[in-house]
C-alpha atoms as a PDB file:
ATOM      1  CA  UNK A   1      60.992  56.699  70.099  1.00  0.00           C
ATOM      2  CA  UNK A   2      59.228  59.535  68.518  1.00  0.00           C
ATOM      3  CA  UNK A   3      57.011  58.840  64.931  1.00  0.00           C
ATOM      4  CA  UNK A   4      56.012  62.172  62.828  1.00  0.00           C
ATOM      5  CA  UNK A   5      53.479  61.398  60.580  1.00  0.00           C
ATOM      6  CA  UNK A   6      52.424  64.599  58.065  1.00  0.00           C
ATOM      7  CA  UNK A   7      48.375  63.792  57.873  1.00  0.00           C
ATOM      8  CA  UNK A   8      46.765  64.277  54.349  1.00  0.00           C
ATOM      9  CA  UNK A   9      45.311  67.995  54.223  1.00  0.00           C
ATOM     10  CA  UNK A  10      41.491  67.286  53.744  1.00  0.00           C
ATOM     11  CA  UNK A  11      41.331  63.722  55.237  1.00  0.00           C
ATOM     12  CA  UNK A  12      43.183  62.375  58.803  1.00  0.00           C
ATOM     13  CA  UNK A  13      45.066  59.871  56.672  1.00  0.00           C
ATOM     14  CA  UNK A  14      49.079  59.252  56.704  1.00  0.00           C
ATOM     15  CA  UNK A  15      50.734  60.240  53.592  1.00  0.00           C
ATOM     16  CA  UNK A  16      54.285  60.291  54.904  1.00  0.00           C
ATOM     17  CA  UNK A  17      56.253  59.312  58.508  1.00  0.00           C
ATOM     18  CA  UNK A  18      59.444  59.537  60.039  1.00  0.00           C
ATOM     19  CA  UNK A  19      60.764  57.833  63.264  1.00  0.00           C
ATOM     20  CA  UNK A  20      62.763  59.151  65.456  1.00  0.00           C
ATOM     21  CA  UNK A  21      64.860  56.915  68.259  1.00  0.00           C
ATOM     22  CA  UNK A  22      67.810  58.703  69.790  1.00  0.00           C
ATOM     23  CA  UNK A  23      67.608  61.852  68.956  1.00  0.00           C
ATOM     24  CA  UNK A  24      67.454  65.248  71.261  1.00  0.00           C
ATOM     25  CA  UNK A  25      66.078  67.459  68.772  1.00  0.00           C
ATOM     26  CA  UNK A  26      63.669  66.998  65.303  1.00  0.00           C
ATOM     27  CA  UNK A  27      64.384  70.386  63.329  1.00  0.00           C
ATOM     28  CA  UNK A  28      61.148  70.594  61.046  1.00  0.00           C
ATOM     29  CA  UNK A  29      60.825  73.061  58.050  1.00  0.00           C
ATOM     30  CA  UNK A  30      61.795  73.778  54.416  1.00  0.00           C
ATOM     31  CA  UNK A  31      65.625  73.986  54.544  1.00  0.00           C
ATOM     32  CA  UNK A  32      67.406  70.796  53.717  1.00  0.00           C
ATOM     33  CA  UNK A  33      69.100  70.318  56.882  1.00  0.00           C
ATOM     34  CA  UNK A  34      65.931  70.078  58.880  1.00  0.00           C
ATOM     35  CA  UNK A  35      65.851  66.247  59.797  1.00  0.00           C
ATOM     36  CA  UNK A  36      62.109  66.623  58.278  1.00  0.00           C
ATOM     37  CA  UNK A  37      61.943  69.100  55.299  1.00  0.00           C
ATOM     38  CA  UNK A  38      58.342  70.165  54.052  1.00  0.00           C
ATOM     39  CA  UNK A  39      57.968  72.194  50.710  1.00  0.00           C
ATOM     40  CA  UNK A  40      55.512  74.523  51.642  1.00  0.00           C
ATOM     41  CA  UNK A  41      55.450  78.223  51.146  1.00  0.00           C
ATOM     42  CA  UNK A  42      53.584  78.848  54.752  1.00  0.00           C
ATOM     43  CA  UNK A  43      56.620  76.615  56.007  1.00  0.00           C
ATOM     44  CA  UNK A  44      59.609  78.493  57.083  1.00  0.00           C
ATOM     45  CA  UNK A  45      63.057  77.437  56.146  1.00  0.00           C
ATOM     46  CA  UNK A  46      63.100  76.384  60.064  1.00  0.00           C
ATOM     47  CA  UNK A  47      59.705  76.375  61.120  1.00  0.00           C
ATOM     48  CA  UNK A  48      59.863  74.011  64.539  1.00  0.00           C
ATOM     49  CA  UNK A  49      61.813  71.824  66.616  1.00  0.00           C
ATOM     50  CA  UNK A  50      61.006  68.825  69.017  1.00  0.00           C
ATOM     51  CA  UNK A  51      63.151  68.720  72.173  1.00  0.00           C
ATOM     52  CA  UNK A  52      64.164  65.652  74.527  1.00  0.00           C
ATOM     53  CA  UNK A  53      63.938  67.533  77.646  1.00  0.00           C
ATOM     54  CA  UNK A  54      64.358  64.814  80.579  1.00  0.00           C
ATOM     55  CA  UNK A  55      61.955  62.435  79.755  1.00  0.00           C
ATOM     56  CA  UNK A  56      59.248  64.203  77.681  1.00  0.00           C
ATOM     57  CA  UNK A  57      59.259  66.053  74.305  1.00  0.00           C
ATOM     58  CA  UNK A  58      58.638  70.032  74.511  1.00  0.00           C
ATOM     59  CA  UNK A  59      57.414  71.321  71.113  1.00  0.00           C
ATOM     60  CA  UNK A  60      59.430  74.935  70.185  1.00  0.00           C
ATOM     61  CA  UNK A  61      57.915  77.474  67.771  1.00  0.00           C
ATOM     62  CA  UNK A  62      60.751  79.235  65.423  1.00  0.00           C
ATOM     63  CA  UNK A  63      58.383  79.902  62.448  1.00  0.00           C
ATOM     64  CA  UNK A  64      57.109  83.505  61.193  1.00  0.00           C
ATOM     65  CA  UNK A  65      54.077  82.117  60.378  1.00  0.00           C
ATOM     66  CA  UNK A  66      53.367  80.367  63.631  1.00  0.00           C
ATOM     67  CA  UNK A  67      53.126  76.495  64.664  1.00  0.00           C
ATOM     68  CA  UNK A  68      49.477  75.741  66.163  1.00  0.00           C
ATOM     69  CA  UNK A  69      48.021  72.844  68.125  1.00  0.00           C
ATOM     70  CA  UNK A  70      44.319  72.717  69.143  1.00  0.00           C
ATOM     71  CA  UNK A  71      44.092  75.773  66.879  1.00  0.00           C
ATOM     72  CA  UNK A  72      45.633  78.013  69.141  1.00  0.00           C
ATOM     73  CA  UNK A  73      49.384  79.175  68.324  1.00  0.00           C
ATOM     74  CA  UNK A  74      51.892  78.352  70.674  1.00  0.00           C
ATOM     75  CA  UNK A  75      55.549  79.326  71.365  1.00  0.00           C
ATOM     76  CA  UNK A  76      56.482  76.281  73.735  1.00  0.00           C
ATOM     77  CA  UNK A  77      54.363  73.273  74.495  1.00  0.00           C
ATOM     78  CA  UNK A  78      54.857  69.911  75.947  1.00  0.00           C
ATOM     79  CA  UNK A  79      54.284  66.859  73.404  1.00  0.00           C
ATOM     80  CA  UNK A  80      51.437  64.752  74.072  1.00  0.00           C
ATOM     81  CA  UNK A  81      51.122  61.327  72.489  1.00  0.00           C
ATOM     82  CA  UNK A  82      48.556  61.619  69.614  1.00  0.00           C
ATOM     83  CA  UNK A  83      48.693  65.552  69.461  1.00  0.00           C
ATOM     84  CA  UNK A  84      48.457  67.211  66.223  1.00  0.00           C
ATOM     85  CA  UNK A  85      50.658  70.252  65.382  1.00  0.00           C
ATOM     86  CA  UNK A  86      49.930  72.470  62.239  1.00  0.00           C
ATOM     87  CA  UNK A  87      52.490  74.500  60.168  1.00  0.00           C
ATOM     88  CA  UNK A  88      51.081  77.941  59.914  1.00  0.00           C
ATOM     89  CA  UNK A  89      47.078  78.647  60.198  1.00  0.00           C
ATOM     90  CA  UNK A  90      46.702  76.839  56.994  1.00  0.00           C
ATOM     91  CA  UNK A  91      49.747  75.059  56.150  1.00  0.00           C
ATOM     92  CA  UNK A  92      50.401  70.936  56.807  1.00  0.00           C
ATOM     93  CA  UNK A  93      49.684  68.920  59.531  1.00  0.00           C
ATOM     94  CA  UNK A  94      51.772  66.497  61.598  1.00  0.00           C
ATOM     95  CA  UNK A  95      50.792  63.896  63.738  1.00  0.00           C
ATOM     96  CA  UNK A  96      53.437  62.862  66.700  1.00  0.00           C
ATOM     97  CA  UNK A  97      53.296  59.644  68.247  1.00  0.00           C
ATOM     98  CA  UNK A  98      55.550  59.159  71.216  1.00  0.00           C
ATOM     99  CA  UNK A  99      57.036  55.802  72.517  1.00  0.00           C
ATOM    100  CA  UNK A 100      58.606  55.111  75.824  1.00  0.00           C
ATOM    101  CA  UNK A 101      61.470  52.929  75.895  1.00  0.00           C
ATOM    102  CA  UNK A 102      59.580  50.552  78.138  1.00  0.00           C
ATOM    103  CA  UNK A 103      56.789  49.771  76.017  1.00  0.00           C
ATOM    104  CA  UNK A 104      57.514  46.583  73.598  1.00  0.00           C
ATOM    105  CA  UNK A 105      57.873  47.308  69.938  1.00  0.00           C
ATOM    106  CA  UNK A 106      55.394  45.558  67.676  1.00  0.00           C
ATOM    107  CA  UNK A 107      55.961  42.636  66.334  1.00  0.00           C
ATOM    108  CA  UNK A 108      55.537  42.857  62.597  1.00  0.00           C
ATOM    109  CA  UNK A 109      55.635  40.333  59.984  1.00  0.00           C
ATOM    110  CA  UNK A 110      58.350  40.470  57.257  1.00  0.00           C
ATOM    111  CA  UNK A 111      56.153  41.483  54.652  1.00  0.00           C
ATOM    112  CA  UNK A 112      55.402  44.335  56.499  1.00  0.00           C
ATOM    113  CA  UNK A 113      58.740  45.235  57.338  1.00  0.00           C
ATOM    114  CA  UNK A 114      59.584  45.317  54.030  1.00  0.00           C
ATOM    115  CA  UNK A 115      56.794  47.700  52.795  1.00  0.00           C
ATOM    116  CA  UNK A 116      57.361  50.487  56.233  1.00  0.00           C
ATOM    117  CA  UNK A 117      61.518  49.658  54.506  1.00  0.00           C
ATOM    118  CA  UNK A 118      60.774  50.200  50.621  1.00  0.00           C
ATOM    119  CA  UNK A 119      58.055  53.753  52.127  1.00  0.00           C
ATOM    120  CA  UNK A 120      60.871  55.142  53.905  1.00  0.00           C
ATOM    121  CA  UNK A 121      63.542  54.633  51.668  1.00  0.00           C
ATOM    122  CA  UNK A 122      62.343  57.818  49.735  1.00  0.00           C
ATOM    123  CA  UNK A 123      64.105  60.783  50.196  1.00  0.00           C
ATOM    124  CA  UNK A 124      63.087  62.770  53.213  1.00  0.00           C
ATOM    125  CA  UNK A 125      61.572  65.784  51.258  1.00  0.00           C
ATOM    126  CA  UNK A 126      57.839  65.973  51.109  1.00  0.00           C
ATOM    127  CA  UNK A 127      56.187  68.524  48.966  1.00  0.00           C
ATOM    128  CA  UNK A 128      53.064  70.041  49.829  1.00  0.00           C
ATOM    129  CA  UNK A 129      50.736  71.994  47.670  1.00  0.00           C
END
């Protein structure tokens, strides 16, 4: 399982996430059939993709405007639990969270279940100023 979470752009807080179980590929970007579309102008139409490749993620560049991690713009990268990737030198920031299959899900009370339900029930389209 694979969580995106797009990070607030002047504080390290959550302001939108999408999870990810069985898929081989996350398309990220501003076109509508991206499984994660971003309104951004520095975001390209299809800006990045995560790839299942064996058993780890590989993070693919496909964006004019570049996809950095560490602050240093990459083509191809392997995923690392609790990396942070930016759209573009200045554009939104995403937070990925990886899962193995092994590791036990949490248990969460109902209440909560309900809330992570009624957050992403909105539509998948996030826009970003």
């Amino acid at each position: 399982m694979i969580t995106l979470t797009l990070l607030h752009p002047l504080q390290p807080v959550p302001v939108q996430s999408w999870t990810f179980k069985n898929e081989p590929k996350i398309s990220i970007g501003r076109s509508t059939s991206n499984e994660v579309v971003l309104y951004s102008a520095v975001v390209s139409r299809h800006h990045v993709e995560i790839r299942k490749v064996a058993d780890e993620w590989e993070l693919v560049n496909l964006g004019a405007n570049g996809t950095y991690v560490d602050g240093k713009r990459i083509t191809k990268t392997l995923v690392v639990d609790g990396m942070i990737m930016r759209l573009a030198s200045s554009g939104p920031k995403i937070l990925i969270k990886i899962e193995s299959a092994s590791e036990p899900e949490e248990d969460t009370s109902e209440e909560q279940k309900r809330s992570k339900t009624r957050r992403l029930k909105d539509t998948k389209n996030t826009l970003i100023n």
